[in-house]
Protein backbone atom coordinates (compact mmCIF):
# COMPACT_ATOMS: atom_id res chain seq x y z
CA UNK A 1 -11.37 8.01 9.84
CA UNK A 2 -9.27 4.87 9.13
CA UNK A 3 -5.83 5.70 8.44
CA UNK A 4 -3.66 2.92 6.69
CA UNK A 5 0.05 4.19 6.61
CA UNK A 6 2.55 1.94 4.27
CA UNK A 7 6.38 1.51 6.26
CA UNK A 8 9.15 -0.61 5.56
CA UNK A 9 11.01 -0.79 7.99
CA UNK A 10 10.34 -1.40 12.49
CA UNK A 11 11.29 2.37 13.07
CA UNK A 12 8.10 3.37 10.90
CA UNK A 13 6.00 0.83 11.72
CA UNK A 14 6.62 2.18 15.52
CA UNK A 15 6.09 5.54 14.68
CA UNK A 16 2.97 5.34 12.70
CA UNK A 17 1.40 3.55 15.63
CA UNK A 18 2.75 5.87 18.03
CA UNK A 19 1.07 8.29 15.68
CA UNK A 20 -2.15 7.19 15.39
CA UNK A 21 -2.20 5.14 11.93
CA UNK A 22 -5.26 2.22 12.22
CA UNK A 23 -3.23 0.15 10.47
CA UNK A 24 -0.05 -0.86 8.46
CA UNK A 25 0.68 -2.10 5.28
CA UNK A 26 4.49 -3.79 5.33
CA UNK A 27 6.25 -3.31 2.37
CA UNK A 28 10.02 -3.30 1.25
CA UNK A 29 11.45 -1.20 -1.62
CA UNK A 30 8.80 1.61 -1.29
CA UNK A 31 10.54 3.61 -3.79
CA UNK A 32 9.94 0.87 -6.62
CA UNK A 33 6.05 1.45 -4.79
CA UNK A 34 6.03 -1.48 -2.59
CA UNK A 35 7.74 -5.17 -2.71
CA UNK A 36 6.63 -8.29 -0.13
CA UNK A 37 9.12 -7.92 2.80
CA UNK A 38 10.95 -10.38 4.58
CA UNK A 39 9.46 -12.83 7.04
CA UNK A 40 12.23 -11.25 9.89
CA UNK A 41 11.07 -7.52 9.31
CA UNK A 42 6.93 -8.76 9.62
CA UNK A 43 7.97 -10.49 12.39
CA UNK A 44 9.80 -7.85 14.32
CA UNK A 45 7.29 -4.91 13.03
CA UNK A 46 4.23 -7.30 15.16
CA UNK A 47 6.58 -7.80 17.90
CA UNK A 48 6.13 -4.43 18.11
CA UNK A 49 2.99 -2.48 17.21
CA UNK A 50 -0.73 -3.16 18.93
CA UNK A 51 -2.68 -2.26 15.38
CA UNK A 52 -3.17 -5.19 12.30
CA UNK A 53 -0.64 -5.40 10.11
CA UNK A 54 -1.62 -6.05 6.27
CA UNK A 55 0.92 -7.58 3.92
CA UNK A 56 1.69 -6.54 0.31
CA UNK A 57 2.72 -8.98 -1.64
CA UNK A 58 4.76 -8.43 -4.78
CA UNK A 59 7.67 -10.03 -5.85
CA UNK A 60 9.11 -7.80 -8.33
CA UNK A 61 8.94 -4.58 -9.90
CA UNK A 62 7.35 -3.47 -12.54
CA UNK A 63 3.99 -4.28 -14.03
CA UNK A 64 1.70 -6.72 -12.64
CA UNK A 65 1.10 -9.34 -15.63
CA UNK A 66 2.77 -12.29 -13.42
CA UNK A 67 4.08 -15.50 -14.68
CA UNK A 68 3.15 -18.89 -13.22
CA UNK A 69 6.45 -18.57 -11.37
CA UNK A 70 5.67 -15.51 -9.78
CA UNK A 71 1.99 -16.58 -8.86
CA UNK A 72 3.41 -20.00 -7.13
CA UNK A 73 5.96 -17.64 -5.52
CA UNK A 74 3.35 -14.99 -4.37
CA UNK A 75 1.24 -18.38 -2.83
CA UNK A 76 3.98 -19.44 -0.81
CA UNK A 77 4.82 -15.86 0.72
CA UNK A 78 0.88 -15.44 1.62
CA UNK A 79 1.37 -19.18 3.34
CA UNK A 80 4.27 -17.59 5.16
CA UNK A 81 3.32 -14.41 6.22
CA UNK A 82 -0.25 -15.99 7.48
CA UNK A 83 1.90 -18.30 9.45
CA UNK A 84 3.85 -15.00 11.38
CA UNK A 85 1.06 -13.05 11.77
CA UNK A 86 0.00 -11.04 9.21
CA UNK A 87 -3.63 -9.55 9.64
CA UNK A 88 -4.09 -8.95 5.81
CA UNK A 89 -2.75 -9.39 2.52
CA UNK A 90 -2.47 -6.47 -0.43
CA UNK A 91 -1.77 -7.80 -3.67
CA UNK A 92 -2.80 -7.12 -7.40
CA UNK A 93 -2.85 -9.40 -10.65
CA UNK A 94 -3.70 -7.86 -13.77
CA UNK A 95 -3.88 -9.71 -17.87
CA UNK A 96 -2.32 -8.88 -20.63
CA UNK A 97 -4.74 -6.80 -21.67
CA UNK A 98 -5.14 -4.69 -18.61
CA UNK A 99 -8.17 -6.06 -16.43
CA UNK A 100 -8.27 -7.49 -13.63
CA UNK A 101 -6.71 -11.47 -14.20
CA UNK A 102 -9.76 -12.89 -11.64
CA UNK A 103 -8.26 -16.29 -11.98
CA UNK A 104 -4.72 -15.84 -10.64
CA UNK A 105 -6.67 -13.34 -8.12
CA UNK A 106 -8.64 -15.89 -7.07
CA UNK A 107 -6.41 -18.09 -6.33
CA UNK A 108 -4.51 -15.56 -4.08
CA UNK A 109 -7.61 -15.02 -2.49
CA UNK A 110 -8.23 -18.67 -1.70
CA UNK A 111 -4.38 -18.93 0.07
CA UNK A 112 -5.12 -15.70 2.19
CA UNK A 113 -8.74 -16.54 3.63
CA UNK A 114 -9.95 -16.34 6.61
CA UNK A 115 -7.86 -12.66 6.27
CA UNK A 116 -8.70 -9.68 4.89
CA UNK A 117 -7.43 -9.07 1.24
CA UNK A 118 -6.91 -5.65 -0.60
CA UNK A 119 -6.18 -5.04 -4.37
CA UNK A 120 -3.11 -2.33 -4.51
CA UNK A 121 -2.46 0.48 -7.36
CA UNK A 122 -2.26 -2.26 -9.40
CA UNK A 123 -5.98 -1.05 -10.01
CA UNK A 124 -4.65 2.57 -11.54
CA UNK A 125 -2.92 0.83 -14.46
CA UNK A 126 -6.34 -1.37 -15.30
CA UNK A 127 -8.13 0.06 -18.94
CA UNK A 128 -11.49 0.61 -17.46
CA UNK A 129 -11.50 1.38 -13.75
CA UNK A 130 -15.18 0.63 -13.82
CA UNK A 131 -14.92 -2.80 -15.07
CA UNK A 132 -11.84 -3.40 -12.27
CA UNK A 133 -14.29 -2.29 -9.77
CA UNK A 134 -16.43 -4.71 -10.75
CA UNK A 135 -14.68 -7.77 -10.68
CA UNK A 136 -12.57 -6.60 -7.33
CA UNK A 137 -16.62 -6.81 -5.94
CA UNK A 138 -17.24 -10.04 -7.46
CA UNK A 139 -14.35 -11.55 -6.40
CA UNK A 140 -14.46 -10.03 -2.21
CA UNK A 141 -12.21 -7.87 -2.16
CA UNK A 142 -12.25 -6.12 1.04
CA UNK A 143 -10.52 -2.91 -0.36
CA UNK A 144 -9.02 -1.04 -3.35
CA UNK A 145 -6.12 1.27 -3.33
CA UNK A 146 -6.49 3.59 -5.73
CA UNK A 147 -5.07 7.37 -7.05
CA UNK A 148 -7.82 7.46 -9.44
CA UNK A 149 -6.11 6.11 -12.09
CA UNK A 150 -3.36 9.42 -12.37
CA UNK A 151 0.28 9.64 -10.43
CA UNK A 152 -1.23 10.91 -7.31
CA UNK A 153 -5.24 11.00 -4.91
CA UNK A 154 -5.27 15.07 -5.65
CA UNK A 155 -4.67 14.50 -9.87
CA UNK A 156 -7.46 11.57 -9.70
CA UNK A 157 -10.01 13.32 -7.71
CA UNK A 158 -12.85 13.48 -10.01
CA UNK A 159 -12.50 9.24 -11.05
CA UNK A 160 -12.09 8.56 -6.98
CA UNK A 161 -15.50 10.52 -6.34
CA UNK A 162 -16.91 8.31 -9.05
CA UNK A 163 -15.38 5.32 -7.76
CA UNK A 164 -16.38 6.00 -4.61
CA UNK A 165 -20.20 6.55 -5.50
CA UNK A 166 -20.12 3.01 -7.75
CA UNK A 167 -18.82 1.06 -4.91
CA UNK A 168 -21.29 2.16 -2.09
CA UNK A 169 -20.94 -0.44 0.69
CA UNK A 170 -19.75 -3.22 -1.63
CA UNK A 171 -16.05 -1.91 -1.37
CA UNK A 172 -13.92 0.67 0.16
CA UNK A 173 -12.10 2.48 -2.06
CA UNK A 174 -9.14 3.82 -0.54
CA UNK A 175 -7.25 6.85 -1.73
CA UNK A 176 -3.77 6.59 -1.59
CA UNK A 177 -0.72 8.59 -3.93
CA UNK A 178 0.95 11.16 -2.77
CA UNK A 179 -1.35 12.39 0.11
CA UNK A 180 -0.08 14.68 2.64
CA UNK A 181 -0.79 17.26 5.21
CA UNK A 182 -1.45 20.17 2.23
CA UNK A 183 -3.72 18.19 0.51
CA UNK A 184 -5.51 15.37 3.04
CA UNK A 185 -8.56 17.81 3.72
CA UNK A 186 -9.25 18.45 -0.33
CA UNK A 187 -8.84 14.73 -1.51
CA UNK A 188 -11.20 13.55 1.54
CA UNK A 189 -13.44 16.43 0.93
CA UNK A 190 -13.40 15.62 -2.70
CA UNK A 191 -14.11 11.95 -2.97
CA UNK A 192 -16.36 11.30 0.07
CA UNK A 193 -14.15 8.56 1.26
CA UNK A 194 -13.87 6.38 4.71
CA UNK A 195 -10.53 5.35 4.32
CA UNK A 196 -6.63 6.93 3.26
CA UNK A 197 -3.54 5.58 2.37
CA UNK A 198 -0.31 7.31 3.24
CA UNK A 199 3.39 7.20 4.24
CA UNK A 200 3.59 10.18 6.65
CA UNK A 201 7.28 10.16 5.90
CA UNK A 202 10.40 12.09 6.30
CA UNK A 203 13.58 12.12 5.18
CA UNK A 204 16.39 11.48 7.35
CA UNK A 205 19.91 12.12 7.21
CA UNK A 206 22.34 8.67 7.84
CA UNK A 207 24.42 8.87 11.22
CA UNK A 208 27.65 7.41 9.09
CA UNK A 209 30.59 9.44 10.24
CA UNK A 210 32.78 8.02 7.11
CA UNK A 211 30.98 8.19 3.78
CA UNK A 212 32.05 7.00 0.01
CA UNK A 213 30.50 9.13 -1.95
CA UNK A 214 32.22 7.73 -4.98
CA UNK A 215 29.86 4.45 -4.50
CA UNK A 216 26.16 3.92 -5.29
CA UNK A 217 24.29 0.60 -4.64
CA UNK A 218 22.33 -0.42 -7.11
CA UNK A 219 21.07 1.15 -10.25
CA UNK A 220 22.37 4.74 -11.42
CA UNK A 221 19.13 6.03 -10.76
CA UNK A 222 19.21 5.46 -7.03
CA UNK A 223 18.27 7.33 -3.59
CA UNK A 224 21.26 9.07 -2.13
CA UNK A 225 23.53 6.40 -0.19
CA UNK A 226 23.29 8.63 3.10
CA UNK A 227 19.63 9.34 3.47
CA UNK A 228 16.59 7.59 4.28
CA UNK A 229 12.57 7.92 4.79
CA UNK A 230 11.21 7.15 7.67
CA UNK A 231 7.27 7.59 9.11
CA UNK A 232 6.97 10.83 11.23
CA UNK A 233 4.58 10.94 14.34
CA UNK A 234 4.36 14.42 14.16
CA UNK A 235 3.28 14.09 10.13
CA UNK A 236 0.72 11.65 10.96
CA UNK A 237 -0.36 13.30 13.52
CA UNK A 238 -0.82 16.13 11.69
CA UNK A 239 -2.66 14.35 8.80
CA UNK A 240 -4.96 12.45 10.99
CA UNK A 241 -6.17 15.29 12.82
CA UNK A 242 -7.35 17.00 9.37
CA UNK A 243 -9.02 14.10 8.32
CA UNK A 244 -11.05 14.09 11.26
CA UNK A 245 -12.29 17.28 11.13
CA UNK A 246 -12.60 17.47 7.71
């Protein structure tokens, strides 16, 4: 069982080798679900893990109709991150109207070859999965991340068993959204799949000895100023275990 596990920063990158994970997918700002990171923190993550390293590459939040700004910026990040060792790249491109924009994807595709590309949740906000499927096949992708189209793998279990079916050996669909130690055995169980996406994480409390707690950064909807999430070898541990036996 291939185990992808999505980090953020070098201290979960190390730990979700350390715990087993087949490979990463770098990210930044996983609580806005994943933004390209910077060249210094890919860098430093494959100074310091022995498994492939796949790159998402977003370069803002929110939805995933991009303007020709953002496409020419999401180019030159895939030329960048090819050039300091990325192993893969994750991205996602969708129209107006909520398929798949093969175009701009193509494009993207074309500027990460020779690697391996996957298509990210970007897929779960598509308006007909099986069409997305489709053109993701037509176009190479290597993989699909995918909750089955609800906000996590256990809600979308019945679309990723179809998905899985449709695709055969022309795709691997990967289940990823919210899976976790309680659940890993009934998602895998479920939808027949190969492959999982997770984050394995924990939260952590800062080591600040003085704190303001009269400041936030950022938004007013924000994670606490003195707590973090970081991977967890014992999680993933945990997690890969019951996927192998299951």
């Amino acid at each position: 069982m291939d185990i992808e596990v999505c980090v953020e920063s070098v201290e979960s990158a190390i730990n979700a080798d350390r715990g087993g994970a087949s490979r990463l997918e770098l990210c930044s700002s996983l609580m806005e679900g994943g933004l390209t990171p910077s060249i210094g923190l890919l860098r430093k993550v494959k100074e310091n893990v022995r498994i492939p390293v796949f790159v998402m590459i977003r370069p803002r939040g929110g939805d995933f109709l991009y303007s020709e700004y953002d496409i020419e910026v999401m180019k030159e990040d895939i030329v960048a991150c090819k050039k300091n060792g990325a192993d893969g790249i994750v991205f996602g491109v969708l129209t107006r109207d909520g398929y798949v924009d093969e175009a701009c994807c193509q494009e993207l595709i074309d500027t990460s070859r020779p690697l391996a590309v996957t298509f990210h949740r970007a897929f779960d906000m598509t308006v007909d999965y099986k069409a997305a499927l489709e053109s993701l096949i037509k176009l190479g992708f290597e993989r699909v991340l995918t909750s089955g189209q609800e906000c996590s793998a256990l809600d979308g279990l019945p679309v990723l068993q179809e998905l899985v079916l449709l695709a055969g050996d022309r795709i691997i669909v990967v289940p990823a959204g919210g899976i976790t130690e309680r659940n890993v055995e009934r998602i895998l169980s479920g939808s027949g799949a190969s492959e999982l996406h997770c984050s394995a994480r924990v939260t952590k409390d800062s080591m600040m000895s003085h704190r303001n707690a009269k400041v936030r950064m950022g938004a007013t909807v924000s994670p606490p100023e003195y707590q973090y999430k970081v991977t967890d070898v014992g999680t993933l541990k945990n997690i890969k275990y019951i996927a192998n036996v299951t």
